[in-house]
Protein backbone atom coordinates (compact mmCIF):
# COMPACT_ATOMS: atom_id res chain seq x y z
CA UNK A 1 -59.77 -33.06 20.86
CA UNK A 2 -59.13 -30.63 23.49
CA UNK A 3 -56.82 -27.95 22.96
CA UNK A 4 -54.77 -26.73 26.10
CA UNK A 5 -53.20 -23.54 26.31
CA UNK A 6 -50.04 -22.54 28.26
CA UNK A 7 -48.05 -19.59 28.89
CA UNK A 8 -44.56 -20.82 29.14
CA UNK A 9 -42.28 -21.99 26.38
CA UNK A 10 -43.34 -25.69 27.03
CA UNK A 11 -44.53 -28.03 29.90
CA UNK A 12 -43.45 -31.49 31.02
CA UNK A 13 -45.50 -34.34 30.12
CA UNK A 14 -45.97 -35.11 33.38
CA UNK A 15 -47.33 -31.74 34.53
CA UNK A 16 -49.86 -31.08 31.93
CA UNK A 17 -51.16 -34.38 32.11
CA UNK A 18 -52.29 -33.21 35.65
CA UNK A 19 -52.64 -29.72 33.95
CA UNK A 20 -55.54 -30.76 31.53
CA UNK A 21 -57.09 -32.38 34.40
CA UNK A 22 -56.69 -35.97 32.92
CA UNK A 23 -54.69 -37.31 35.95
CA UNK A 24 -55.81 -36.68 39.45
CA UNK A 25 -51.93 -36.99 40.41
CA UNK A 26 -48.75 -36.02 39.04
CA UNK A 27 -47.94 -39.85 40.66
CA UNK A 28 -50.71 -40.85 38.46
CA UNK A 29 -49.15 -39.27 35.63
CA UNK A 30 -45.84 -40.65 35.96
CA UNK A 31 -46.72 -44.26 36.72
CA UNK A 32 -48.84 -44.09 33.30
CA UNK A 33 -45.97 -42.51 31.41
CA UNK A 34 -43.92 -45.55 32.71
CA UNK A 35 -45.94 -47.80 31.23
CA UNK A 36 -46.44 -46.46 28.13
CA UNK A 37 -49.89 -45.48 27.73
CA UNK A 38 -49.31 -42.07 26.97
CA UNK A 39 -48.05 -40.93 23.25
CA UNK A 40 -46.86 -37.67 21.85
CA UNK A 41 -46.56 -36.99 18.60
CA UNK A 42 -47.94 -40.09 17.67
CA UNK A 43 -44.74 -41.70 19.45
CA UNK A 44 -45.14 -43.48 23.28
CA UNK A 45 -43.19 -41.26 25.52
CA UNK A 46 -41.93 -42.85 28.64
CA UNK A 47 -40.05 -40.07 29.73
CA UNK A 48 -42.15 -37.82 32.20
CA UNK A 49 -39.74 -35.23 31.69
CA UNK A 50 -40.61 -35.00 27.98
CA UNK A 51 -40.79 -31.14 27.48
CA UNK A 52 -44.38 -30.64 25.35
CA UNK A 53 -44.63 -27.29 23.61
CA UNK A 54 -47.46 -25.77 21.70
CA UNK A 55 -48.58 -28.00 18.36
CA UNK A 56 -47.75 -30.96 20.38
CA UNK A 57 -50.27 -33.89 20.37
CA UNK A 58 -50.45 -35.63 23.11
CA UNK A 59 -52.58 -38.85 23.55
CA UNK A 60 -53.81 -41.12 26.46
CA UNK A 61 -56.14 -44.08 25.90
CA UNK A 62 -59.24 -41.80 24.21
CA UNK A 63 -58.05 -38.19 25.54
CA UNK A 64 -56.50 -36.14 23.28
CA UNK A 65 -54.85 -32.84 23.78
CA UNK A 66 -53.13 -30.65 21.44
CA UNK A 67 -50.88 -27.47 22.89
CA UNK A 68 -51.53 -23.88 21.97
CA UNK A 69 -49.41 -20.77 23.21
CA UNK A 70 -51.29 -17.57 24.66
């Protein structure tokens, strides 16, 4: 699992997919958001918007990411 670390309060899903370097594209991002291959939480999230903030899981197909604050 890799752990990603941020220095706001929280990111949007869309962003730190591209963040974590698991989407080339923040279009990427959001067309696999729309369809519903990405969960957080254990939940699908189609909202790219979705604000993620540190203990979050996030998944996508076999990547997954949890959030940690600096």
């Amino acid at each position: 699992m890799q752990e990603v670390v941020i220095r706001t309060p929280f990111i949007k899903l869309d962003a730190l997919l591209k963040f974590a370097g698991v989407c080339a594209s923040g279009g990427e991002a959001k067309l696999l958001i729309e369809q519903g291959e990405v969960r957080v939480n254990g939940e699908i999230c189609v909202q790219r918007g979705h604000k993620c903030y540190p203990g979050d899981a996030v998944m996508l197909g076999d990547h997954a990411m949890t959030l940690r604050a600096e």
